[in-house]
Protein backbone atom coordinates (compact mmCIF):
# COMPACT_ATOMS: atom_id res chain seq x y z
CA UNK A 1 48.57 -20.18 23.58
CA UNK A 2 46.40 -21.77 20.61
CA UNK A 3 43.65 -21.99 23.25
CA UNK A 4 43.54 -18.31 23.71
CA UNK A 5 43.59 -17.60 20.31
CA UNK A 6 40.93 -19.85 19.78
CA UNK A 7 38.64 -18.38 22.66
CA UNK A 8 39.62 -14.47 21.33
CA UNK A 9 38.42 -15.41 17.83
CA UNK A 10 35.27 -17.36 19.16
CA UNK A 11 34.55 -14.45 21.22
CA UNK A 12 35.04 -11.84 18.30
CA UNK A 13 32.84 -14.12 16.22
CA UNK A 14 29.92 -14.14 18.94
CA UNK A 15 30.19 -10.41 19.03
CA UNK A 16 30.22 -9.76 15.17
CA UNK A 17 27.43 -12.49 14.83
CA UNK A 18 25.60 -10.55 17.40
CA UNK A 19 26.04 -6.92 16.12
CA UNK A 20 24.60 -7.91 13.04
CA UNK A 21 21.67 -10.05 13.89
CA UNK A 22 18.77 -7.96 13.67
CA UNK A 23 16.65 -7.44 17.60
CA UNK A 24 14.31 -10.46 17.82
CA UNK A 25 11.92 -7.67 19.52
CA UNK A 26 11.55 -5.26 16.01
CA UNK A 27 8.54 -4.02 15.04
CA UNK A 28 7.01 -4.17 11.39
CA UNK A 29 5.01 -0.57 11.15
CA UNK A 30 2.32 -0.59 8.26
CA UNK A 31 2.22 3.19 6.99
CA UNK A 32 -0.75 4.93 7.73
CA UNK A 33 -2.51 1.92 9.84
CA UNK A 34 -5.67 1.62 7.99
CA UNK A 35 -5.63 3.43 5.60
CA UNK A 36 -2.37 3.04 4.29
CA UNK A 37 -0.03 4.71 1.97
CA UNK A 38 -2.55 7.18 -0.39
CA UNK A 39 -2.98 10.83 -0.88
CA UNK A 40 -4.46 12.03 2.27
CA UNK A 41 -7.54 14.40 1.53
CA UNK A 42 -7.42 17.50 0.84
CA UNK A 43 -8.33 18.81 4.86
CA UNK A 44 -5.31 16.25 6.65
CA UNK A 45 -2.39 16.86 4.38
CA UNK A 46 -0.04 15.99 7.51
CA UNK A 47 -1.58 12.83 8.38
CA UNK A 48 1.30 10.27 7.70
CA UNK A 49 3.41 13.08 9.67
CA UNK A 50 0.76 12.95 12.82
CA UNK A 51 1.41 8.91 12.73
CA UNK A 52 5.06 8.63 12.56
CA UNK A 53 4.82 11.51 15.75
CA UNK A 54 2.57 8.62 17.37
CA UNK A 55 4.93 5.66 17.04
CA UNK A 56 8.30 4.84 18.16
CA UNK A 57 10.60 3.51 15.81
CA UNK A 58 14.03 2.13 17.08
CA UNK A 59 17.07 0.74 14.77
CA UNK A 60 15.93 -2.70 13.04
CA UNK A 61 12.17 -2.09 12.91
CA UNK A 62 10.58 -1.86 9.50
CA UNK A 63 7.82 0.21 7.67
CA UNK A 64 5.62 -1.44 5.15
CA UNK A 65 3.01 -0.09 3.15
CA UNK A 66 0.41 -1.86 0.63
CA UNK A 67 -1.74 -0.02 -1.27
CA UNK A 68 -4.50 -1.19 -4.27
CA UNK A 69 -3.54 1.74 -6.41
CA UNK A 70 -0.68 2.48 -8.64
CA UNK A 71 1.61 4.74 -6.36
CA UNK A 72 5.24 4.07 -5.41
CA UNK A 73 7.27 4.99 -2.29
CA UNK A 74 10.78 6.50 -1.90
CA UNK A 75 13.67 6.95 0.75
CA UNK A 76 14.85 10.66 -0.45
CA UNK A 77 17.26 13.37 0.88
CA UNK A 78 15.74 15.80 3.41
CA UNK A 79 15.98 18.21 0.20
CA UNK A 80 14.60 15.99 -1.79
CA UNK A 81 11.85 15.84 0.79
CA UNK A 82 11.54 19.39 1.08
CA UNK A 83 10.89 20.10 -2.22
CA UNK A 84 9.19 17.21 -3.42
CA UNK A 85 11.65 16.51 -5.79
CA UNK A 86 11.32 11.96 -7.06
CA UNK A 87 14.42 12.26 -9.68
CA UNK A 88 16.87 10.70 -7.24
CA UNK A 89 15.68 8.65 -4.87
CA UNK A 90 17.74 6.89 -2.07
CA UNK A 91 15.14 3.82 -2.18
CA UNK A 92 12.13 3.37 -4.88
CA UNK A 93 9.42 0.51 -4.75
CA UNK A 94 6.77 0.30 -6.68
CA UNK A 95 5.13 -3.06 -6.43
CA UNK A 96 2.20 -2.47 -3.88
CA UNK A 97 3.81 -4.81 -1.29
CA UNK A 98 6.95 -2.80 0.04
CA UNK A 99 9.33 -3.04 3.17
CA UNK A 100 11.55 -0.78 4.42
CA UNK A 101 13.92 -1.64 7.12
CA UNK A 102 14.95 1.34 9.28
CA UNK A 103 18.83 0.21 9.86
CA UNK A 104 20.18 3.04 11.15
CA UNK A 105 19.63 5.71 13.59
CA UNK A 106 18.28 9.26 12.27
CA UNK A 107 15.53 10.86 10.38
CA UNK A 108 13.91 8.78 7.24
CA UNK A 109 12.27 10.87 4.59
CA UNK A 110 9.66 9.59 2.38
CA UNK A 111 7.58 10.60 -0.22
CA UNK A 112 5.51 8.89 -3.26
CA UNK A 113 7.14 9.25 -6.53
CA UNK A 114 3.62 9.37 -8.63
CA UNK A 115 3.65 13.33 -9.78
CA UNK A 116 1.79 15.71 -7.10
CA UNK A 117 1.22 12.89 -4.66
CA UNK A 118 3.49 14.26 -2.17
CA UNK A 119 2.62 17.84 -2.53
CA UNK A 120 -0.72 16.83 -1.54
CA UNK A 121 0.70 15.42 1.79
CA UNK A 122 1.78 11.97 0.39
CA UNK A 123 4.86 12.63 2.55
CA UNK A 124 6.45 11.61 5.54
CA UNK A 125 9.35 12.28 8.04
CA UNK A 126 10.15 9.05 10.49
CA UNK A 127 12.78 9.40 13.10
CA UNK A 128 14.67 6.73 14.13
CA UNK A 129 16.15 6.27 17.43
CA UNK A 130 19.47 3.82 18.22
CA UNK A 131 18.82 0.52 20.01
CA UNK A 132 20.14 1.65 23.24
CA UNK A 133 18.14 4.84 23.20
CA UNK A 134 16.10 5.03 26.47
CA UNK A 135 12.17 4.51 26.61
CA UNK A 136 9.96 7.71 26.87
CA UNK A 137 10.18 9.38 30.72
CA UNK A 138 7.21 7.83 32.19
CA UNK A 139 3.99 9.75 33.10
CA UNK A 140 4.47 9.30 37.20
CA UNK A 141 7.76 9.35 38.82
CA UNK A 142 8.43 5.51 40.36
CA UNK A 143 7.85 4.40 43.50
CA UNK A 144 10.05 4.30 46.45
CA UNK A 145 10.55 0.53 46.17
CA UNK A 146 11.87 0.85 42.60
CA UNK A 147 15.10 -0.50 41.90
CA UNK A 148 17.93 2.27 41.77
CA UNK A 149 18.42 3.83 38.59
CA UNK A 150 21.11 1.60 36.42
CA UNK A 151 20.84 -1.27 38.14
CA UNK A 152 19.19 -3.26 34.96
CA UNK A 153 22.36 -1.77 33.40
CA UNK A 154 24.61 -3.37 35.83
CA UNK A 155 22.52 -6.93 36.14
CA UNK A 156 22.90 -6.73 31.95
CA UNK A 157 26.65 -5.88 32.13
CA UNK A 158 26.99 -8.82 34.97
CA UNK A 159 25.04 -11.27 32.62
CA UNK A 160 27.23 -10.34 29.77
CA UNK A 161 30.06 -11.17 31.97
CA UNK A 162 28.74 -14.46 32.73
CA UNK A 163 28.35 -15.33 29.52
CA UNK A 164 31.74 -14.34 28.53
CA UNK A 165 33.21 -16.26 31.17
CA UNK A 166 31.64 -19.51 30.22
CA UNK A 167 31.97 -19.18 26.51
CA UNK A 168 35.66 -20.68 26.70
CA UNK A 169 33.47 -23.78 28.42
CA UNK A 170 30.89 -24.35 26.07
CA UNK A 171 33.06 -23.54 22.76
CA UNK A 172 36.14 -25.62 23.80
CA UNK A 173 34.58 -28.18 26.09
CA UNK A 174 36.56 -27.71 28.70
């Protein structure tokens, strides 16, 4: 009976550990590529929109941004965003080197917090899909000799299993 126990709470462990481990596969996105996080000129106001449309950002990837000049960045309310209103910001950095990690699934709204930055299209909007969200339809349909759909689903859900099985194994020795 102790044995059991002992396997249920080694098991709930692994699964807690790996819920909150972050994916070894995230991506670091710097904002902007290039030319990082600045006021865009006056003729592509919707530029840092135009490169979050470009990239895919999925639950435990981060943004970064660097710039030379004094600016800040900010994680505001879709209002907030709206309106380019700075006084209450979810997230503020100002220190040139900044990170952002996208932890959760959903849109992201930022904006700089230096005054008429973001009404000059220092703004941007980065949505954030869940980890098990599935990849972009691809441009052809697959071959004939592809595997059937969900079987990667079933060969994960079989290696999970595995896994499971021999955890009892490793953890107690047995």
């Amino acid at each position: 009976m102790a044995a059991n126990n002992l396997v249920s709470l080694a098991l709930f462990a692994a699964l807690i550990v790996g819920a909150s481990c972050r994916r070894a596969d995230a991506a670091a996105f710097e904002v902007g590529g290039d030319d990082g996080w600045a006021v865009p000129p006056a003729s592509d106001g919707g530029m840092y929109n135009q490169w979050a449309s470009k990239n895919r950002f999925i639950v435990g990837d981060s943004i970064s941004r660097y710039n030379k000049e004094d600016d800040s960045v900010m994680v505001v309310t879709e209002d907030d965003y709206n309106n380019c209103r700075a006084a209450r910001p979810i997230f503020f950095s100002n220190n040139g080197d900044t990170e952002v990690e996208l932890d959760r699934p959903g849109p992201f709204y930022f904006i700089s917090g230096v005054s008429a930055h973001c009404e000059r299209g220092q703004r941007m909007v980065v949505k954030v899909l869940s980890q098990g969200a599935p990849p972009p339809a691809p441009p052809s349909p697959p071959s004939p000799s592809a595997a059937a759909p969900g079987a990667s689903g079933a060969v994960l859900a079989g290696a999970i299993a595995a896994v499971a099985t021999a955890l009892p194994v490793i953890v107690l020795g047995v």
